[in-house]
N, C-alpha and C. Protein backbone atom coordinates (compact mmCIF):
# COMPACT_ATOMS: atom_id res chain seq x y z
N UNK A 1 12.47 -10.22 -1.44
CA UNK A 1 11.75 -11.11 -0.55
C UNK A 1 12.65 -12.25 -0.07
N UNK A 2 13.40 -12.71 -0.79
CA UNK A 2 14.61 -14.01 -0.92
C UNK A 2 15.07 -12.94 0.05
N UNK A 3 15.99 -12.17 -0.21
CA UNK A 3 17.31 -11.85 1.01
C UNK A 3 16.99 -11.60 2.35
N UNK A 4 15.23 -11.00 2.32
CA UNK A 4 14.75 -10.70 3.74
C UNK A 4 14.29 -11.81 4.16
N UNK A 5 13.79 -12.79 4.06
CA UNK A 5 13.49 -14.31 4.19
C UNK A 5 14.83 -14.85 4.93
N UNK A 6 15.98 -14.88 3.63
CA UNK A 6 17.51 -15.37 3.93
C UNK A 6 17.62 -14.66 5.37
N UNK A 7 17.79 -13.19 5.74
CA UNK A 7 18.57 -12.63 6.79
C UNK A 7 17.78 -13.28 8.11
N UNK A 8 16.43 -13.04 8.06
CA UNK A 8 15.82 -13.49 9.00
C UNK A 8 15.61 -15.19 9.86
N UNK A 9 16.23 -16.26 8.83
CA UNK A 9 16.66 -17.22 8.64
C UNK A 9 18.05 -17.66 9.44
N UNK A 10 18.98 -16.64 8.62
CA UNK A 10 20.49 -16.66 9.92
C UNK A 10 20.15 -16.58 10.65
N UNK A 11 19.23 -15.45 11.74
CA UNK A 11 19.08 -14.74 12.69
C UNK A 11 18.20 -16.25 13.92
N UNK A 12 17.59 -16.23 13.30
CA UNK A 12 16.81 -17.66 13.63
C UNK A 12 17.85 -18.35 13.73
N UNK A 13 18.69 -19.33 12.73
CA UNK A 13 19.60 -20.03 12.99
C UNK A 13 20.21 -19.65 14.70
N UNK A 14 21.25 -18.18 14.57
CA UNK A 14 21.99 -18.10 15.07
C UNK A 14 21.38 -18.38 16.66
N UNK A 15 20.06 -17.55 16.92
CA UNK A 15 19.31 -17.84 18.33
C UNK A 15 19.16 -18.69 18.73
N UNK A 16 18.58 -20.00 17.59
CA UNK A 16 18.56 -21.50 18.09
C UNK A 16 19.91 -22.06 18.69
N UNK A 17 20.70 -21.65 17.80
CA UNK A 17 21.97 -22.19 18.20
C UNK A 17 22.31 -21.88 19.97
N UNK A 18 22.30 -20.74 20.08
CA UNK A 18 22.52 -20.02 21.21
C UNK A 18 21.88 -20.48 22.59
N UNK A 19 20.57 -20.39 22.03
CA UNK A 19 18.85 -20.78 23.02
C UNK A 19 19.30 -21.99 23.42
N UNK A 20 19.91 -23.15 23.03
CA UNK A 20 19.82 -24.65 22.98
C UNK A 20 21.40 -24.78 23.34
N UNK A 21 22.44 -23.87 23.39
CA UNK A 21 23.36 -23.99 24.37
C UNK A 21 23.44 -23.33 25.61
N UNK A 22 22.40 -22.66 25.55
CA UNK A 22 22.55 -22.07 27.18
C UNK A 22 21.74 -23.07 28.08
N UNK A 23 20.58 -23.89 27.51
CA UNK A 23 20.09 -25.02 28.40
C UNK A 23 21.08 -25.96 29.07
N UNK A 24 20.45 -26.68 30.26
CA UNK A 24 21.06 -27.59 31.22
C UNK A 24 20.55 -28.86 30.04
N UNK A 25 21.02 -29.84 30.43
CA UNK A 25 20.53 -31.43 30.21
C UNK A 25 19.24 -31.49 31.16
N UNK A 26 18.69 -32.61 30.44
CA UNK A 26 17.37 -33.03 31.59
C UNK A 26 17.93 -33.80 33.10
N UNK A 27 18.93 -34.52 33.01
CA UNK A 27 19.53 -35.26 33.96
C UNK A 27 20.71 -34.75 34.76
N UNK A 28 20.79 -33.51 34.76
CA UNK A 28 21.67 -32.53 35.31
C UNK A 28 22.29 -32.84 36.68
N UNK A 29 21.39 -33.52 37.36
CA UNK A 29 21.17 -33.32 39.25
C UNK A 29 22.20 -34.33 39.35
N UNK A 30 21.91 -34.95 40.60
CA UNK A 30 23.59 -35.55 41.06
C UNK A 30 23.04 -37.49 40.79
N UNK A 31 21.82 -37.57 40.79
CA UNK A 31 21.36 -39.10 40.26
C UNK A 31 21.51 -39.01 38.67
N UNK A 32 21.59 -38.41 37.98
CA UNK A 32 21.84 -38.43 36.61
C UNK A 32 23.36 -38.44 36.06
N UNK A 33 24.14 -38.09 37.27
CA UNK A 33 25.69 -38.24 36.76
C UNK A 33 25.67 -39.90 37.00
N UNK A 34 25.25 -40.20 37.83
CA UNK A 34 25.18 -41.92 37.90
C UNK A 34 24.60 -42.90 36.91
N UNK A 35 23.75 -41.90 36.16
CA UNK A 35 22.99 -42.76 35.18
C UNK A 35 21.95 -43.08 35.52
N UNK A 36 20.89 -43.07 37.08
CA UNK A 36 19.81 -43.19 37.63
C UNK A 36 18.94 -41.94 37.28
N UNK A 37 17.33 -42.20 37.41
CA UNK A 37 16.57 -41.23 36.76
C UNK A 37 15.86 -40.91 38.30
N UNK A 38 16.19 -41.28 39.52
CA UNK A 38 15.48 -41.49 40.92
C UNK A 38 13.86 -41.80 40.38
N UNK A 39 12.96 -41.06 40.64
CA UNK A 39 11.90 -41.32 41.03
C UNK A 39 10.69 -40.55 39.86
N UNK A 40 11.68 -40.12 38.60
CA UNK A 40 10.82 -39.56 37.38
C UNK A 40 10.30 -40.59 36.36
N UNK A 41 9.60 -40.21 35.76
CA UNK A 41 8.68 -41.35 34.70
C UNK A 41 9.62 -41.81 33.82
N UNK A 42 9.08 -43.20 32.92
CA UNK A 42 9.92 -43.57 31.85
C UNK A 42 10.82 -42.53 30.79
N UNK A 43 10.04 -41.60 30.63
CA UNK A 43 10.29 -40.66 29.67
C UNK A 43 10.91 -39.42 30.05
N UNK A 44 11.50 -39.23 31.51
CA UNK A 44 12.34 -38.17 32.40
C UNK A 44 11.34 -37.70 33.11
N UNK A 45 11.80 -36.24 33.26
CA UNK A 45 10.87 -35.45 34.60
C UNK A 45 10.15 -34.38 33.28
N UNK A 46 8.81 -34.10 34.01
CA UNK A 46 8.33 -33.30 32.82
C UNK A 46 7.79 -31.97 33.78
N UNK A 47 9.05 -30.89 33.83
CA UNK A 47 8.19 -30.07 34.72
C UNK A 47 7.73 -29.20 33.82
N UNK A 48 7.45 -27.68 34.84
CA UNK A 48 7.35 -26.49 34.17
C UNK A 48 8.31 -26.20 33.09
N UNK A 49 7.38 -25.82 32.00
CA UNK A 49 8.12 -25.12 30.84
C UNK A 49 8.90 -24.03 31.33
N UNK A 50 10.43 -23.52 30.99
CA UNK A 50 11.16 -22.65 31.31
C UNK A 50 10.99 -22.13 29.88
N UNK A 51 11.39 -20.53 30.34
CA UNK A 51 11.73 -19.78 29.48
C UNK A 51 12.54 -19.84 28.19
N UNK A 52 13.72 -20.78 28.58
CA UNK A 52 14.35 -21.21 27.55
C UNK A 52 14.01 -22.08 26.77
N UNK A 53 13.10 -22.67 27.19
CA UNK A 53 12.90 -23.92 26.35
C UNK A 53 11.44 -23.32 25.38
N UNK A 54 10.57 -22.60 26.39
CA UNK A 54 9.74 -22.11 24.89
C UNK A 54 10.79 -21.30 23.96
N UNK A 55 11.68 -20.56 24.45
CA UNK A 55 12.04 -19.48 23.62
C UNK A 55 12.63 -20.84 21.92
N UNK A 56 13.30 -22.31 22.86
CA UNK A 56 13.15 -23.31 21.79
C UNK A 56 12.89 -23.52 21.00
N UNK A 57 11.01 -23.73 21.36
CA UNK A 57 9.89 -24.40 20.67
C UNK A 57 10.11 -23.44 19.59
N UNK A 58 10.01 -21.60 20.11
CA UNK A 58 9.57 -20.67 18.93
C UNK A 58 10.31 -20.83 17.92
N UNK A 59 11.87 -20.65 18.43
CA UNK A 59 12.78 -20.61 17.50
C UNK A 59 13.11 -21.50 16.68
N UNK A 60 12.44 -23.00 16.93
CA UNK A 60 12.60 -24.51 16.18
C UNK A 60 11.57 -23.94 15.17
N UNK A 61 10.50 -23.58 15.76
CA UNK A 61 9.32 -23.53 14.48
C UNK A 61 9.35 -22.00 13.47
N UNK A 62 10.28 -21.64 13.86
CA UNK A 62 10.59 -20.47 13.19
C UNK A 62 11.64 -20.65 11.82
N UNK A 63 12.45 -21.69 12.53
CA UNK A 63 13.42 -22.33 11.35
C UNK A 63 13.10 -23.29 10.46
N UNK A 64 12.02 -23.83 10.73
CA UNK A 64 11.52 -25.05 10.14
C UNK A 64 10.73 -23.91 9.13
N UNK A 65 9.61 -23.17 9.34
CA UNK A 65 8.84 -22.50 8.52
C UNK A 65 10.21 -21.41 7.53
N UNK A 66 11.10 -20.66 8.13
CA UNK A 66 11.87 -20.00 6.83
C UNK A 66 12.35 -21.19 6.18
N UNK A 67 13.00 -22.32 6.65
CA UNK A 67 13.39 -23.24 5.63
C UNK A 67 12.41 -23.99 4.89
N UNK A 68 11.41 -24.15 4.94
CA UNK A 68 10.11 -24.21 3.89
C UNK A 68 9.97 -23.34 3.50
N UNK A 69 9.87 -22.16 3.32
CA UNK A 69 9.52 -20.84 2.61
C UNK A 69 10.87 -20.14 1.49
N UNK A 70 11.79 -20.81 2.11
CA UNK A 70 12.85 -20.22 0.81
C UNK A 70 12.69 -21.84 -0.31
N UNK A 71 12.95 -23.01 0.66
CA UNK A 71 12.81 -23.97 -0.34
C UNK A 71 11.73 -23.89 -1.51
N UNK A 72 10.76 -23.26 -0.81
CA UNK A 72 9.42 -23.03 -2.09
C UNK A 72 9.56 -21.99 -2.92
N UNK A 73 10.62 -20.85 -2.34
CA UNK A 73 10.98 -19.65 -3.44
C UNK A 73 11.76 -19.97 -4.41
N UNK A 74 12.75 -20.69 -3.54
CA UNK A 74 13.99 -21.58 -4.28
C UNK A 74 13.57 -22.34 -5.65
N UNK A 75 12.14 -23.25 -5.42
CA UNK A 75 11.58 -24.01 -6.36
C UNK A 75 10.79 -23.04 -7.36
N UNK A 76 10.31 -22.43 -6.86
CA UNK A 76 9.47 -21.61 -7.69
C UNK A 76 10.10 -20.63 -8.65
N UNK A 77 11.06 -19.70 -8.48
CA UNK A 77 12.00 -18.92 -8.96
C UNK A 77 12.82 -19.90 -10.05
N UNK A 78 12.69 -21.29 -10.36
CA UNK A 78 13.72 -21.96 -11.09
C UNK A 78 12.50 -22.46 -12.26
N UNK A 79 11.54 -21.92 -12.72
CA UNK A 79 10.86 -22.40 -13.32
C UNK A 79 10.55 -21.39 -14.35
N UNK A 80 10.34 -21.72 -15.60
CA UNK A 80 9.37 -20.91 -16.29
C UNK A 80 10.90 -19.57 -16.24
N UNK A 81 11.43 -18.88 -17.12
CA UNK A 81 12.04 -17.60 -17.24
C UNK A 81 12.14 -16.90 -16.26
N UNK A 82 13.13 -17.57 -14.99
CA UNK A 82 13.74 -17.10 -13.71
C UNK A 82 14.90 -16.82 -13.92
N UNK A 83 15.50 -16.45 -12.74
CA UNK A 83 17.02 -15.62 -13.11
C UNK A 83 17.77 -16.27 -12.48
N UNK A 84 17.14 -17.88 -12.21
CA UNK A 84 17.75 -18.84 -11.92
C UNK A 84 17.80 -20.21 -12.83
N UNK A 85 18.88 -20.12 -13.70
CA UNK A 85 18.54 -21.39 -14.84
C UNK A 85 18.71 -22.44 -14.06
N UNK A 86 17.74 -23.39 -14.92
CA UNK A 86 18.09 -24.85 -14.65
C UNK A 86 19.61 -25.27 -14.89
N UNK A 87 20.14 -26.44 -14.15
CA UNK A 87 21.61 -26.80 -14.73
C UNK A 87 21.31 -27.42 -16.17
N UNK A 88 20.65 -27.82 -16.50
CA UNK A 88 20.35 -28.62 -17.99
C UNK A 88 20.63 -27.29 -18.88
N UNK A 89 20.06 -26.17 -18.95
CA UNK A 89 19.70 -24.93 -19.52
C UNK A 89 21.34 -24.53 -19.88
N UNK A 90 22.21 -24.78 -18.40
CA UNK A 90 23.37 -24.40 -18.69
C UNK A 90 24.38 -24.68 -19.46
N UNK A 91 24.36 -25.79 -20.22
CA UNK A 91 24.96 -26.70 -21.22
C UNK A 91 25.59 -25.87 -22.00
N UNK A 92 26.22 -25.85 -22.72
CA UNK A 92 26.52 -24.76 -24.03
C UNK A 92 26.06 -25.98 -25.40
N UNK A 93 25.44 -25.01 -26.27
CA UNK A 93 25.01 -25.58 -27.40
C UNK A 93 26.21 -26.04 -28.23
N UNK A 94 26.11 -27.26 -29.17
CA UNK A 94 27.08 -27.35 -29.93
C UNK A 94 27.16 -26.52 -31.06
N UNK A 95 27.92 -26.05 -31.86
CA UNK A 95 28.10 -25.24 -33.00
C UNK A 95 27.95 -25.87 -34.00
N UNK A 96 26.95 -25.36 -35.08
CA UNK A 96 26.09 -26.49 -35.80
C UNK A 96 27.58 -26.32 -37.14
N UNK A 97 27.61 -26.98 -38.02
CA UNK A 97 28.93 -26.97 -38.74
C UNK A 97 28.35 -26.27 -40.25
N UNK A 98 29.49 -25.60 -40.30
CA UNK A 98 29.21 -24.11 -41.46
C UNK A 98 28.79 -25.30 -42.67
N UNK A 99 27.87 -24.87 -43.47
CA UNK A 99 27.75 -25.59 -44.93
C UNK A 99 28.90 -25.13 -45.94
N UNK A 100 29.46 -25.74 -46.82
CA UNK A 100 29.93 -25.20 -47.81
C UNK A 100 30.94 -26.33 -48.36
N UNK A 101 32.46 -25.92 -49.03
CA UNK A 101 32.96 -26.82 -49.16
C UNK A 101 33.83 -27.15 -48.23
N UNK A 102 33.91 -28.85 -48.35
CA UNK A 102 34.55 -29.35 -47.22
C UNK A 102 36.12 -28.87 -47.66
N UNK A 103 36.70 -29.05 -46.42
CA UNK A 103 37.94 -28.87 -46.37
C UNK A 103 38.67 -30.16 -46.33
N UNK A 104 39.89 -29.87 -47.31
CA UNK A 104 40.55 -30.90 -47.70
C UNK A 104 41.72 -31.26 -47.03
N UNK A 105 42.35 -32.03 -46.36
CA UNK A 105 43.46 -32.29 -45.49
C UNK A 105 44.63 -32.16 -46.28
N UNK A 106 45.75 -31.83 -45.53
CA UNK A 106 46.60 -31.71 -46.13
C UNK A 106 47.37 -32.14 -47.06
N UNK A 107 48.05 -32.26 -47.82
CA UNK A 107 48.79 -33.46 -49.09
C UNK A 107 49.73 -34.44 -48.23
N UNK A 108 49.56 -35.22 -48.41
CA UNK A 108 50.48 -36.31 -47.42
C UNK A 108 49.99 -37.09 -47.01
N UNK A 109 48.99 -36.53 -46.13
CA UNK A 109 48.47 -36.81 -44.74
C UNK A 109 47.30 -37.70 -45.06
N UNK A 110 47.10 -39.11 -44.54
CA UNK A 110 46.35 -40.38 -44.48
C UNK A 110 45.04 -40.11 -44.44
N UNK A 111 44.16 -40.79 -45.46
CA UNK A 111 42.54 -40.49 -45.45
C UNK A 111 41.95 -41.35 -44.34
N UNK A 112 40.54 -41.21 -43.83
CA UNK A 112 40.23 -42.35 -43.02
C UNK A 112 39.84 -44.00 -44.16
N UNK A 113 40.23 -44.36 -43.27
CA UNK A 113 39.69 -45.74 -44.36
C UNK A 113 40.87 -46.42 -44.81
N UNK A 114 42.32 -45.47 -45.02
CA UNK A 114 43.62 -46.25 -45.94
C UNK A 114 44.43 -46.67 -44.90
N UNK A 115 44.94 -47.07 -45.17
CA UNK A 115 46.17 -47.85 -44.07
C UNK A 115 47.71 -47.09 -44.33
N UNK A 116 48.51 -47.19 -43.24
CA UNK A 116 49.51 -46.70 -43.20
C UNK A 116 50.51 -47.52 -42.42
N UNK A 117 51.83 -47.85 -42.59
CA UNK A 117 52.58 -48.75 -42.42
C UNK A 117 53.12 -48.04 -40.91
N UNK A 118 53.22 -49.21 -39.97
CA UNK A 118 53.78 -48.89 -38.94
C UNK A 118 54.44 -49.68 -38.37
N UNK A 119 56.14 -49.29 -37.56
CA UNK A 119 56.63 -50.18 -36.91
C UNK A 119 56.57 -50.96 -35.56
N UNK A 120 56.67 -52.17 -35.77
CA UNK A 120 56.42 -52.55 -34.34
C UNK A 120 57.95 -53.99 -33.73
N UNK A 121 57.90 -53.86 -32.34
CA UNK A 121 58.75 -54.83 -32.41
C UNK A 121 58.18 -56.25 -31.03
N UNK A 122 57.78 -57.10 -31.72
CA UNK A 122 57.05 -57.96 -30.97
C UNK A 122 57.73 -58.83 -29.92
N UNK A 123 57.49 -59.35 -29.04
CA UNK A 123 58.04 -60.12 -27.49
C UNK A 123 57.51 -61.51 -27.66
N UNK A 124 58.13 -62.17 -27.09
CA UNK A 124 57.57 -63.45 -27.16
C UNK A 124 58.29 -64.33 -25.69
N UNK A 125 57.36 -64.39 -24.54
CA UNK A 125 57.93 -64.79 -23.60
C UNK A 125 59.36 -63.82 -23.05
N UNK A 126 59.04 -62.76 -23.24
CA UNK A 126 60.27 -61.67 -22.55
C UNK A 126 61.27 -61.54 -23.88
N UNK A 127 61.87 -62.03 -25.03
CA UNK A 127 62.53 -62.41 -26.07
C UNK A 127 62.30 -61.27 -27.34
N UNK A 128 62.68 -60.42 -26.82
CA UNK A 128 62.71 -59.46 -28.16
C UNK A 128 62.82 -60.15 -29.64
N UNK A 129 61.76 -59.84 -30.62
CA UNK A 129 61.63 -60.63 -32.08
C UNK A 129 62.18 -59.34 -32.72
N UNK A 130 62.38 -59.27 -33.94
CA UNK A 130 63.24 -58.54 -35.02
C UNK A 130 62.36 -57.42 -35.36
N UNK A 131 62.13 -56.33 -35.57
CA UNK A 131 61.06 -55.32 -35.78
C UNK A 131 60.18 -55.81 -37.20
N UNK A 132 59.08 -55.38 -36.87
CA UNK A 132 58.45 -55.35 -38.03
C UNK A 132 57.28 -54.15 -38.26
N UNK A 133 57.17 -54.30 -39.86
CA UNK A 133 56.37 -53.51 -40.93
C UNK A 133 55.00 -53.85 -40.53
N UNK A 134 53.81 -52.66 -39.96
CA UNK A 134 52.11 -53.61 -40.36
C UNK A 134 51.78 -52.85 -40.91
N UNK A 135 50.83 -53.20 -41.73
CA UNK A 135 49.61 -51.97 -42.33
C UNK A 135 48.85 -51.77 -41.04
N UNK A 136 48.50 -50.36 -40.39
CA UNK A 136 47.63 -50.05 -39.18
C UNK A 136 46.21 -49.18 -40.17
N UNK A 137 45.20 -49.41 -39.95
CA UNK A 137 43.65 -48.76 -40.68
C UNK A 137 43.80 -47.35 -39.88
N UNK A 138 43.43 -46.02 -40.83
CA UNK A 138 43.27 -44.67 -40.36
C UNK A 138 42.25 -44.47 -39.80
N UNK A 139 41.42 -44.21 -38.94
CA UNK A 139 40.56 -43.99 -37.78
C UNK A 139 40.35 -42.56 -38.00
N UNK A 140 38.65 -42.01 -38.58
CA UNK A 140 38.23 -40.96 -38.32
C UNK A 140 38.07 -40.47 -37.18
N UNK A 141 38.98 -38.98 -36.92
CA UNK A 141 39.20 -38.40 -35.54
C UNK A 141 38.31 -38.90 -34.75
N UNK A 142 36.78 -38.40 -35.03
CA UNK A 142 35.74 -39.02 -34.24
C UNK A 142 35.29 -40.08 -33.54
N UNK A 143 36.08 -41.27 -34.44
CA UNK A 143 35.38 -42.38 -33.82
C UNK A 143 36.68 -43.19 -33.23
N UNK A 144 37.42 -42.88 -32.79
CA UNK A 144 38.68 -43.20 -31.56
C UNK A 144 38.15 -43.60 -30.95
N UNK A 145 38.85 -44.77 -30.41
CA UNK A 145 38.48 -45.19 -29.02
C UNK A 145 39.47 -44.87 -28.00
């Protein structure tokens, strides 16, 4: 129903497109290249409907109604176990973490919570100072900033 909706939709598109470049302007005549409207109402000249211009009307209200009718398939099809997920739906779940025993870091290697000595060499007004020793605090991976 979607793709025959969709095709019929281009098709529409493409006619409007077409229908609405083969029309003249309303001010076509030789007082309208001047910018004068001669002797037609505020609102232009309102003659006979031409052919092209209903073929217009149809084809405006033809596009307006498929583009309400897929938007409502569109909406409707995304609800309730469609074969269109929500983007929320699309998330990937996190992987819940295996129970058992924890794993122990390597021998060496700094716990969170202990400190570990690091070098630094401080400035003072552009003036390189002599390096120094700090204790820096170990930071659980997680909570980095």
């Amino acid at each position: 129903m979607v793709i025959l909706l969709t095709i019929i939709h281009v098709i529409v598109c493409l006619f409007l497109v077409v229908v609405v470049l083969l029309q003249s302007g309303k001010a076509a005549d030789l007082a309208g290249a001047f910018g004068g409207m001669g002797s037609q109402t505020v609102f232009g000249p309102r003659g006979a409907a031409t052919v092209l211009s209903k073929a217009t009307t149809i084809a405006a209200t033809l596009f307006m109604v498929t583009s309400l009718s897929l938007s409502i398939l569109a909406t409707r099809a995304g609800k309730g176990g469609s074969s269109t997920p929500d983007i929320l739906n699309k998330v990937s779940k996190p992987i819940p973490a295996q129970k058992g025993a924890p794993v122990a870091p390597p021998a060496g290697q700094p716990q969170p919570g202990e400190t570990v000595p690091i070098q630094v060499q401080p400035s003072v007004d552009g003036k390189q100072l002599p390096k120094q020793t700090v204790p820096a605090p170990v930071v659980p991976s997680g909570q980095q900033k």
